[in-house]
PDB file of N, CA and C in Angstrom:
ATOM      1  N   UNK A   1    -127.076-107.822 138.758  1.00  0.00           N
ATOM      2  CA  UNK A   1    -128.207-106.921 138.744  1.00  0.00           C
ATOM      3  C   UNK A   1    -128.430-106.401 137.325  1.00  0.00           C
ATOM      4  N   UNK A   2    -129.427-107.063 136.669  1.00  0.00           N
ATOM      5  CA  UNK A   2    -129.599-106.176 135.362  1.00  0.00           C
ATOM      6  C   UNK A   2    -130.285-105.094 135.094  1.00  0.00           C
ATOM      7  N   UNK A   3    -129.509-104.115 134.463  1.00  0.00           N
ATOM      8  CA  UNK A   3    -129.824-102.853 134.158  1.00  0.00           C
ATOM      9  C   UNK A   3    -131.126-102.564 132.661  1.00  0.00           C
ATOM     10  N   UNK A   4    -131.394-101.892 132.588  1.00  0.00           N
ATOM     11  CA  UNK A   4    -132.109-101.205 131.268  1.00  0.00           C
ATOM     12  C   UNK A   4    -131.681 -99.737 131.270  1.00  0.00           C
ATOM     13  N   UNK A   5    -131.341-100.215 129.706  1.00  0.00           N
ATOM     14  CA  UNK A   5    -130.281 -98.661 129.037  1.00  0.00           C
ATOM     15  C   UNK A   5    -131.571 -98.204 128.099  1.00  0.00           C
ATOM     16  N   UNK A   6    -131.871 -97.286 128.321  1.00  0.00           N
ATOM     17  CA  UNK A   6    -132.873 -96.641 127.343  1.00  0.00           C
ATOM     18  C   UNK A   6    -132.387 -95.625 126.828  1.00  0.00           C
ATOM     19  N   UNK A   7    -132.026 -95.967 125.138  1.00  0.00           N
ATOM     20  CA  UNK A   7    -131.455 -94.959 124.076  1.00  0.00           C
ATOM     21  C   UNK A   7    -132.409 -94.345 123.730  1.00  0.00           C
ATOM     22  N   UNK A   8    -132.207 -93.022 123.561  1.00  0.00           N
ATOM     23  CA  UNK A   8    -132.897 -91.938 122.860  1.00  0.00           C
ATOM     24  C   UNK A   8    -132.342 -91.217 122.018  1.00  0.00           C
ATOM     25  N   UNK A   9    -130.925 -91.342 122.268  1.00  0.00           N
ATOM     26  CA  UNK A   9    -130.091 -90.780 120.784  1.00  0.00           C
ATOM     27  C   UNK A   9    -129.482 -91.391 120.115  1.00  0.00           C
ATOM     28  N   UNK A  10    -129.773 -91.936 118.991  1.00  0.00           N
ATOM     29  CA  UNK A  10    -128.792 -93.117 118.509  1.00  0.00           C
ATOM     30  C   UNK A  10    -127.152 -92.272 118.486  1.00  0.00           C
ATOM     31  N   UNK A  11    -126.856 -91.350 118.852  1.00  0.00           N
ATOM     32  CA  UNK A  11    -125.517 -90.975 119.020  1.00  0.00           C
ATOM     33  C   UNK A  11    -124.783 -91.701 119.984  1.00  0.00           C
ATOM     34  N   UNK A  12    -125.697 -91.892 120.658  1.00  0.00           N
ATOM     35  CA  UNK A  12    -125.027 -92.160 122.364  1.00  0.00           C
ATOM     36  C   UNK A  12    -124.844 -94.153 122.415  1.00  0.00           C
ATOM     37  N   UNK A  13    -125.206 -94.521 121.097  1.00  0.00           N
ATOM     38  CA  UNK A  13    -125.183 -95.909 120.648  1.00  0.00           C
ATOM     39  C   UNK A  13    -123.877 -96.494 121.191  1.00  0.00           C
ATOM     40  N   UNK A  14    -123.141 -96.398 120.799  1.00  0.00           N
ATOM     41  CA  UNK A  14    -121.482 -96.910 120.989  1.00  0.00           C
ATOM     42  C   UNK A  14    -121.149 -96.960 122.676  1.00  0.00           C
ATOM     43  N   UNK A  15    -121.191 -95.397 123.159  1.00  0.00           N
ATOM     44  CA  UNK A  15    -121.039 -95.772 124.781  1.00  0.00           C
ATOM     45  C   UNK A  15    -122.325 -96.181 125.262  1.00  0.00           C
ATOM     46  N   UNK A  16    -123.474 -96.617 124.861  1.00  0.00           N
ATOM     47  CA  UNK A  16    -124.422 -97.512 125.584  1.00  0.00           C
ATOM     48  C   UNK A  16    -124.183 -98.874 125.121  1.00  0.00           C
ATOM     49  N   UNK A  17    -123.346 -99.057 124.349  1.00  0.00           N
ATOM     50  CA  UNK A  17    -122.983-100.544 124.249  1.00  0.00           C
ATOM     51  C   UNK A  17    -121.650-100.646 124.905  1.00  0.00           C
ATOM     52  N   UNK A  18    -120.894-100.214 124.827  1.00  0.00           N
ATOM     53  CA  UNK A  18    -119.848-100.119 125.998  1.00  0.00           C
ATOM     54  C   UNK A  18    -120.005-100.429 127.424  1.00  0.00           C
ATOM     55  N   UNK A  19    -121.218 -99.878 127.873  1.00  0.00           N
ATOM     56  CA  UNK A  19    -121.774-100.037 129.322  1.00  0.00           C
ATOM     57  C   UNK A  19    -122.400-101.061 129.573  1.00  0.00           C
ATOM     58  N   UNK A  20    -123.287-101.031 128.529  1.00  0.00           N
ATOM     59  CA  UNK A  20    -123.598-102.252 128.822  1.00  0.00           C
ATOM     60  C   UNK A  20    -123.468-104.089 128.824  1.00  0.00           C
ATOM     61  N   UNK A  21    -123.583-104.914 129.806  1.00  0.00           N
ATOM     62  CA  UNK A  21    -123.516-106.193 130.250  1.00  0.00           C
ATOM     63  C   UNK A  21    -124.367-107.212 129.507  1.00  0.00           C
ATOM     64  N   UNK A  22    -123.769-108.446 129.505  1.00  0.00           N
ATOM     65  CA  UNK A  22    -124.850-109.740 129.301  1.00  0.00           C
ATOM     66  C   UNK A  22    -125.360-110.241 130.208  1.00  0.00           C
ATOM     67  N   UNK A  23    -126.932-109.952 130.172  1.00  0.00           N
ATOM     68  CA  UNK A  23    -128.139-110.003 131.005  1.00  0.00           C
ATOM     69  C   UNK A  23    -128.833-108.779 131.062  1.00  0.00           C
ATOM     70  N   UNK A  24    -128.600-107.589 130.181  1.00  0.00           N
ATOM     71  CA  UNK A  24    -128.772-106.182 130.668  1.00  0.00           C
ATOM     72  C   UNK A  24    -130.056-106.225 129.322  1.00  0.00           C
ATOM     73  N   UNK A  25    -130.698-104.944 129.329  1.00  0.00           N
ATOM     74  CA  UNK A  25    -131.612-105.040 128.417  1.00  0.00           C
ATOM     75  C   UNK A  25    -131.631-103.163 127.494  1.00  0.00           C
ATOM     76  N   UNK A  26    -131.955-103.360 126.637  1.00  0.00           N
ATOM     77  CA  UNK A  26    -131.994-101.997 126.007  1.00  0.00           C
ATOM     78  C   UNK A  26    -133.285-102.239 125.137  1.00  0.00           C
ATOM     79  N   UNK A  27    -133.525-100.691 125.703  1.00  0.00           N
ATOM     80  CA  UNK A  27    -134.849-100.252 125.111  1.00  0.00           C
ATOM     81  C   UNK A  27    -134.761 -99.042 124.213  1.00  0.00           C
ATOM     82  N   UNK A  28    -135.360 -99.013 122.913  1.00  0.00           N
ATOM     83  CA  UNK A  28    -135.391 -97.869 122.177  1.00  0.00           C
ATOM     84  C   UNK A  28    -136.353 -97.165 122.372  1.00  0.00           C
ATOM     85  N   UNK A  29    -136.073 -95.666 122.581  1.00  0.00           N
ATOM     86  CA  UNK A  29    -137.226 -94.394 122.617  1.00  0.00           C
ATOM     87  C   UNK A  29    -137.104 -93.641 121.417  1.00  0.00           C
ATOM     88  N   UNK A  30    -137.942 -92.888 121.343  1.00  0.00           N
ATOM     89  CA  UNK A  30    -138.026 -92.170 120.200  1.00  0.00           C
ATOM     90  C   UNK A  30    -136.985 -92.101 119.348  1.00  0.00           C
ATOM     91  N   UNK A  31    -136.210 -91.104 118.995  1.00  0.00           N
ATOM     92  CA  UNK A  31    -135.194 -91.027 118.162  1.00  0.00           C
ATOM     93  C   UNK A  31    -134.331 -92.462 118.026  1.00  0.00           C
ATOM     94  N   UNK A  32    -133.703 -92.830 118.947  1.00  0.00           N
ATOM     95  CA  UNK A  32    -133.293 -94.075 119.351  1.00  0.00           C
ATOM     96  C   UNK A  32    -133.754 -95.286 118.792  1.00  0.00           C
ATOM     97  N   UNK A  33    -134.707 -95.565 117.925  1.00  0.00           N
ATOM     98  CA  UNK A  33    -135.261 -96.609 116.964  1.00  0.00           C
ATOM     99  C   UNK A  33    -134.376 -96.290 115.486  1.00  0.00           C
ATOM    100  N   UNK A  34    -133.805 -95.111 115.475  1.00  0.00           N
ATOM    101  CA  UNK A  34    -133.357 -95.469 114.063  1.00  0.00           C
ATOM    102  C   UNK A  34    -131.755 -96.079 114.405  1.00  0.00           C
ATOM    103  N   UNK A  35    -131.479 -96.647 115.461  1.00  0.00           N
ATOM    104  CA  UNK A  35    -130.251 -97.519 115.573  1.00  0.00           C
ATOM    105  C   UNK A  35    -130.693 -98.939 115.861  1.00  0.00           C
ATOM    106  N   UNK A  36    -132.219 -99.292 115.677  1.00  0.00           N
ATOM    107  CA  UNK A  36    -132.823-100.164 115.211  1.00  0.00           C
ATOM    108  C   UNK A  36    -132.156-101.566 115.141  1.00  0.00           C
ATOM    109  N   UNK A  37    -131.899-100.858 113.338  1.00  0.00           N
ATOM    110  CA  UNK A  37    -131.729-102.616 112.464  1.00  0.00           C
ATOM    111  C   UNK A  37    -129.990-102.365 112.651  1.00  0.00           C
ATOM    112  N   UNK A  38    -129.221-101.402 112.678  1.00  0.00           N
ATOM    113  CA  UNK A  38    -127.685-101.578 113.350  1.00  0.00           C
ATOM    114  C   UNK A  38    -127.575-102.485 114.606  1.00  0.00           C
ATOM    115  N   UNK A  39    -128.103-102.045 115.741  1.00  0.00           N
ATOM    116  CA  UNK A  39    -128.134-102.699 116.711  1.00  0.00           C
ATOM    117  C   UNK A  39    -129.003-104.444 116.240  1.00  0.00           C
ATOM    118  N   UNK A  40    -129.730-104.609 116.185  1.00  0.00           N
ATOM    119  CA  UNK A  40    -130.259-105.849 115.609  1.00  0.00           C
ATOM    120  C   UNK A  40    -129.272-107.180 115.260  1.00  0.00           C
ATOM    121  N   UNK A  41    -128.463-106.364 114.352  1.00  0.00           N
ATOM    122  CA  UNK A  41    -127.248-107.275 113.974  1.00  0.00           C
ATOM    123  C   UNK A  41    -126.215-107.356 114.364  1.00  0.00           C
ATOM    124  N   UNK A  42    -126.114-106.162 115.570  1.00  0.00           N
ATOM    125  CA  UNK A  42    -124.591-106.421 115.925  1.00  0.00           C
ATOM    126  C   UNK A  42    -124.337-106.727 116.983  1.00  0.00           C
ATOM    127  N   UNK A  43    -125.150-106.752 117.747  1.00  0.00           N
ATOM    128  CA  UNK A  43    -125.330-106.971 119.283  1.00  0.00           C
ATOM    129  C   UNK A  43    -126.309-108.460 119.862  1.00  0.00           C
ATOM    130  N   UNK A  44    -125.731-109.138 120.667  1.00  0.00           N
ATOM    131  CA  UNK A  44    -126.515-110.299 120.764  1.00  0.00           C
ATOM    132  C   UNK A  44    -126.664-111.254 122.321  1.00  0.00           C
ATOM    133  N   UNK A  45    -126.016-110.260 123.018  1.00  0.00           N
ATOM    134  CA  UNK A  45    -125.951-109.881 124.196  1.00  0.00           C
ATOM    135  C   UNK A  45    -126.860-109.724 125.398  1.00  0.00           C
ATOM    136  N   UNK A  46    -127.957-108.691 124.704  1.00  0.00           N
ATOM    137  CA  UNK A  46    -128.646-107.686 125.253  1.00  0.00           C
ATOM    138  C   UNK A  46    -129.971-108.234 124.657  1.00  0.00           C
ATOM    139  N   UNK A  47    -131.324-107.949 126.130  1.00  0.00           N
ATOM    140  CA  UNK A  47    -132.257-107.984 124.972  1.00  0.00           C
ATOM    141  C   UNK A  47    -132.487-106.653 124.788  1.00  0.00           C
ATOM    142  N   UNK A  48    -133.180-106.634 123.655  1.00  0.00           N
ATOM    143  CA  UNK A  48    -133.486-105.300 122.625  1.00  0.00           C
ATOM    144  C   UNK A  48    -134.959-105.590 122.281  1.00  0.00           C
ATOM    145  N   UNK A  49    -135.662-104.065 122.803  1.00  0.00           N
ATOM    146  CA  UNK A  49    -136.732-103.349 122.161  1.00  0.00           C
ATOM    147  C   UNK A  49    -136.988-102.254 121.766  1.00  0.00           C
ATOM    148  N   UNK A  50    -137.924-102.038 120.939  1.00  0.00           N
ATOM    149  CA  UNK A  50    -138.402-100.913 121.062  1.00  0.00           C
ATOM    150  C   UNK A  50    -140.038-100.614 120.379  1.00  0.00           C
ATOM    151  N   UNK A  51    -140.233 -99.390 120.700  1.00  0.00           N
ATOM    152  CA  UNK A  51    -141.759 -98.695 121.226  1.00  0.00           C
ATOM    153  C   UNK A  51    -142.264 -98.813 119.768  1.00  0.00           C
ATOM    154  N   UNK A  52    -143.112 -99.560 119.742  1.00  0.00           N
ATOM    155  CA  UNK A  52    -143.951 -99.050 118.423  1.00  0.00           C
ATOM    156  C   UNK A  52    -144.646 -98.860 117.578  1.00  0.00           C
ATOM    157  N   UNK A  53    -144.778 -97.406 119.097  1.00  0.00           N
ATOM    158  CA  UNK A  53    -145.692 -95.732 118.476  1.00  0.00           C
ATOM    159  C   UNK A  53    -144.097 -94.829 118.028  1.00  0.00           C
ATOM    160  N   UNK A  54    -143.109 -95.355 118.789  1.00  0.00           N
ATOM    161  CA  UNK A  54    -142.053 -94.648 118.075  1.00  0.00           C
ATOM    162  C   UNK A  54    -141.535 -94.589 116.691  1.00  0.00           C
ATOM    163  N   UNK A  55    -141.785 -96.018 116.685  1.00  0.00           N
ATOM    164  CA  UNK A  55    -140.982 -96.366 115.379  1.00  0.00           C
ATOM    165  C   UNK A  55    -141.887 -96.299 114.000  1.00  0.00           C
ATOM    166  N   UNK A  56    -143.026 -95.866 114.175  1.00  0.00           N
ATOM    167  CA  UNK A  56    -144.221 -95.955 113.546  1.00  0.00           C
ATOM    168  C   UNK A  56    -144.237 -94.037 113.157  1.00  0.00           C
ATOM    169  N   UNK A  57    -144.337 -93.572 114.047  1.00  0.00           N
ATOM    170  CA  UNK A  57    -144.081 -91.915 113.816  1.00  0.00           C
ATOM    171  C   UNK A  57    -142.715 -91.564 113.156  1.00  0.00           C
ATOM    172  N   UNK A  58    -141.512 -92.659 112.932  1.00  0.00           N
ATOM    173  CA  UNK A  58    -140.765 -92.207 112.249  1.00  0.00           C
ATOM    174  C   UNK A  58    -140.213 -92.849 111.073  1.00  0.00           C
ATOM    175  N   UNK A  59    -140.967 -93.832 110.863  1.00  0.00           N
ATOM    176  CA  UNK A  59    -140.989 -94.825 109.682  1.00  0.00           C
ATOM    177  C   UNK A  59    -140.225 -95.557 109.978  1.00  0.00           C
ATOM    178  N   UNK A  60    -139.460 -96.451 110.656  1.00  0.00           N
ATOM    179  CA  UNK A  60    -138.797 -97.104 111.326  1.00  0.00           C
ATOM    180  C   UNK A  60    -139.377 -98.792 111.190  1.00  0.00           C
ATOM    181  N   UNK A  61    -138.819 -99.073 110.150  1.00  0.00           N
ATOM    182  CA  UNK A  61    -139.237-100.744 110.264  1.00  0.00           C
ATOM    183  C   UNK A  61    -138.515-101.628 111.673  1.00  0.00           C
ATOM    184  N   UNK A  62    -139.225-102.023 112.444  1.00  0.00           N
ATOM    185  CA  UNK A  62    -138.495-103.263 113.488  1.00  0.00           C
ATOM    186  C   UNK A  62    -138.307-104.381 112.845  1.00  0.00           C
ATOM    187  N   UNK A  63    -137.224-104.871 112.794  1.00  0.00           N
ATOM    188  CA  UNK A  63    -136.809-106.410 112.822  1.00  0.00           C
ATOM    189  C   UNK A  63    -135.331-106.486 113.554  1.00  0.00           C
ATOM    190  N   UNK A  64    -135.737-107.730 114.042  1.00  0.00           N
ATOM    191  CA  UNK A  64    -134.847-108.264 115.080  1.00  0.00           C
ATOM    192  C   UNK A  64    -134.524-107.488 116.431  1.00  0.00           C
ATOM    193  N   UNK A  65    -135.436-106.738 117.165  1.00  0.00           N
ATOM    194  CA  UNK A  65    -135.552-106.534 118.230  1.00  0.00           C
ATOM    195  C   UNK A  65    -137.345-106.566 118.672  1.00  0.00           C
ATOM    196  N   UNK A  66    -137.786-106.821 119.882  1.00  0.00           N
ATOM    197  CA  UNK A  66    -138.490-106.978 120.158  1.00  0.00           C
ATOM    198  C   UNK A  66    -139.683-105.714 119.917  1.00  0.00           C
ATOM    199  N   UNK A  67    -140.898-105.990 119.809  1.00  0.00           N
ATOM    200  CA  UNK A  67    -142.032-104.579 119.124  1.00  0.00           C
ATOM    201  C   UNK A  67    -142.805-104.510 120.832  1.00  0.00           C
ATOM    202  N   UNK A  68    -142.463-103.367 121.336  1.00  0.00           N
ATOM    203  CA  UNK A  68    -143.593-103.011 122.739  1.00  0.00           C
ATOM    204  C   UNK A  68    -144.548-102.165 122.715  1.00  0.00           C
ATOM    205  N   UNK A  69    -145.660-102.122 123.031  1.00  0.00           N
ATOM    206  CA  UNK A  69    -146.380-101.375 123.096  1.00  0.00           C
ATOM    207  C   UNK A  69    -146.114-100.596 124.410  1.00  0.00           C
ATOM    208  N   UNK A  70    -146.889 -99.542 124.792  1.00  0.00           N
ATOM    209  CA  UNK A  70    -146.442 -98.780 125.967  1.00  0.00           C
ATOM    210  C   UNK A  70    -146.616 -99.292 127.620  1.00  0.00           C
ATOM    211  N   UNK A  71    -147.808-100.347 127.371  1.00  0.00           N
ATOM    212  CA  UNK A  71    -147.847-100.731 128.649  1.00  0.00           C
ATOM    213  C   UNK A  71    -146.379-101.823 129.078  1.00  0.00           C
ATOM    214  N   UNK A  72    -145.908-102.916 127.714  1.00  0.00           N
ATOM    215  CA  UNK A  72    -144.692-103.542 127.942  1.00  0.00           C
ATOM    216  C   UNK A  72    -143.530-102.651 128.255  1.00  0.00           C
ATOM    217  N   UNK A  73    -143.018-101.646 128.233  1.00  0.00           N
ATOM    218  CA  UNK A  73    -142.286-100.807 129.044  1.00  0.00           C
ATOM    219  C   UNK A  73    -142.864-100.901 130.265  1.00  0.00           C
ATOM    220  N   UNK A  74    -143.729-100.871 130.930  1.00  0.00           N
ATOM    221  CA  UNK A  74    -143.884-100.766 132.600  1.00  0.00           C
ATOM    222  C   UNK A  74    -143.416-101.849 133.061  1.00  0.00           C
ATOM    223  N   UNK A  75    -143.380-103.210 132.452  1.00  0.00           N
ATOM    224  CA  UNK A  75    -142.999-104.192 132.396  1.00  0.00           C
ATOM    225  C   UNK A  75    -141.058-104.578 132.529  1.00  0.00           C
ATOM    226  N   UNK A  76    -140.683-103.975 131.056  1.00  0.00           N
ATOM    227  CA  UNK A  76    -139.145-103.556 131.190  1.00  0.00           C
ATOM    228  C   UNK A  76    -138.685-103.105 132.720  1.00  0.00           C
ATOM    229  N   UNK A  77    -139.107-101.942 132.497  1.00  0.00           N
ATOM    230  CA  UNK A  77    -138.554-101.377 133.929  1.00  0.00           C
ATOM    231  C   UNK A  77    -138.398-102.530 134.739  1.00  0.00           C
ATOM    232  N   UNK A  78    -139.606-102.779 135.339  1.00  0.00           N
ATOM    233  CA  UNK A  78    -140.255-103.637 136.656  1.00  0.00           C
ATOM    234  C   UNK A  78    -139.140-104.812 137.153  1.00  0.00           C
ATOM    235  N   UNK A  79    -138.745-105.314 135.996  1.00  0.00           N
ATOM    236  CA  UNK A  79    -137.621-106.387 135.784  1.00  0.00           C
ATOM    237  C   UNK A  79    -136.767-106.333 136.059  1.00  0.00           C
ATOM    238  N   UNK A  80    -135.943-104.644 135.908  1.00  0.00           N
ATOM    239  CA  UNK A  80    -134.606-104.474 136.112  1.00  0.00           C
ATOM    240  C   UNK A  80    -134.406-103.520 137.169  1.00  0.00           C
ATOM    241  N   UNK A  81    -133.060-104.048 137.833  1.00  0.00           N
ATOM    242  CA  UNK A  81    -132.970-103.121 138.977  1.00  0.00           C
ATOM    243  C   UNK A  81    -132.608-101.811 139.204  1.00  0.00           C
ATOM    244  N   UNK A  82    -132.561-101.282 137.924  1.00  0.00           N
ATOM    245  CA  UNK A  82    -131.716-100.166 137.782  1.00  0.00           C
ATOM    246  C   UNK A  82    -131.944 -99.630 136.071  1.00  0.00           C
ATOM    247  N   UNK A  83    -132.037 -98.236 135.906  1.00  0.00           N
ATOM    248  CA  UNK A  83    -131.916 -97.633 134.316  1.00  0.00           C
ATOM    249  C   UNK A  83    -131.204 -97.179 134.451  1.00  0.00           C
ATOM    250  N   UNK A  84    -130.808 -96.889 133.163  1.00  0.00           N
ATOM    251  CA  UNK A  84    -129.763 -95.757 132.733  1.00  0.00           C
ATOM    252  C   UNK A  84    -130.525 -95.036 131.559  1.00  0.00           C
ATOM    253  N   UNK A  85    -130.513 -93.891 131.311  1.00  0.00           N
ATOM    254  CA  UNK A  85    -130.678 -93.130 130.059  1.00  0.00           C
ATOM    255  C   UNK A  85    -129.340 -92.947 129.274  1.00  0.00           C
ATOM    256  N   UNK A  86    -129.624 -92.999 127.942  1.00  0.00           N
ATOM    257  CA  UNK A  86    -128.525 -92.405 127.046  1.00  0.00           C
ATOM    258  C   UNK A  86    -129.482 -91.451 126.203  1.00  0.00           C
ATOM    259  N   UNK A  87    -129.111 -90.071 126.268  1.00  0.00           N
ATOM    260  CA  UNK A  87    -129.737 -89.074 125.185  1.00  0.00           C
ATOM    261  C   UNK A  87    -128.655 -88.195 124.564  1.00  0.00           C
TER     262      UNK A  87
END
């Protein structure tokens, strides 16, 4: 059953990679885009996105995770059977 971990604190980075599985997906929210280009390279596991109107309001260049606009989150969800938040 794959999950979606949606970070919002890049603090909470380490135990949301801990939890999470291969097949699982993580999504960046607001704050949570500036673990970005860390996550990008270190993780290869997981797919990875994030929002961006987020990453755009905080200067946040994306590379190497996927760029969603807000309706592709309704999408994320829809896919997985289950979220988790990390804030």
């Amino acid at each position: 059953m794959p999950v979606l971990h949606l970070l919002a604190d890049p603090a909470a980075t380490e135990s949301c990679l801990a939890a999470a599985a291969a097949g699982d997906s993580l999504l960046l929210l607001g704050d949570g885009v500036f673990a970005a280009t860390r996550l990008a390279s270190a993780t290869t596991h997981l797919r990875m996105g994030a929002l961006v109107e987020d990453a755009k309001q905080r200067g946040v260049a994306l590379h190497g995770v996927e760029v969603l606009a807000d309706a592709d989150f309704v999408d994320w969800v829809v896919a997985n059977d289950r979220s988790v938040t990390w804030t």
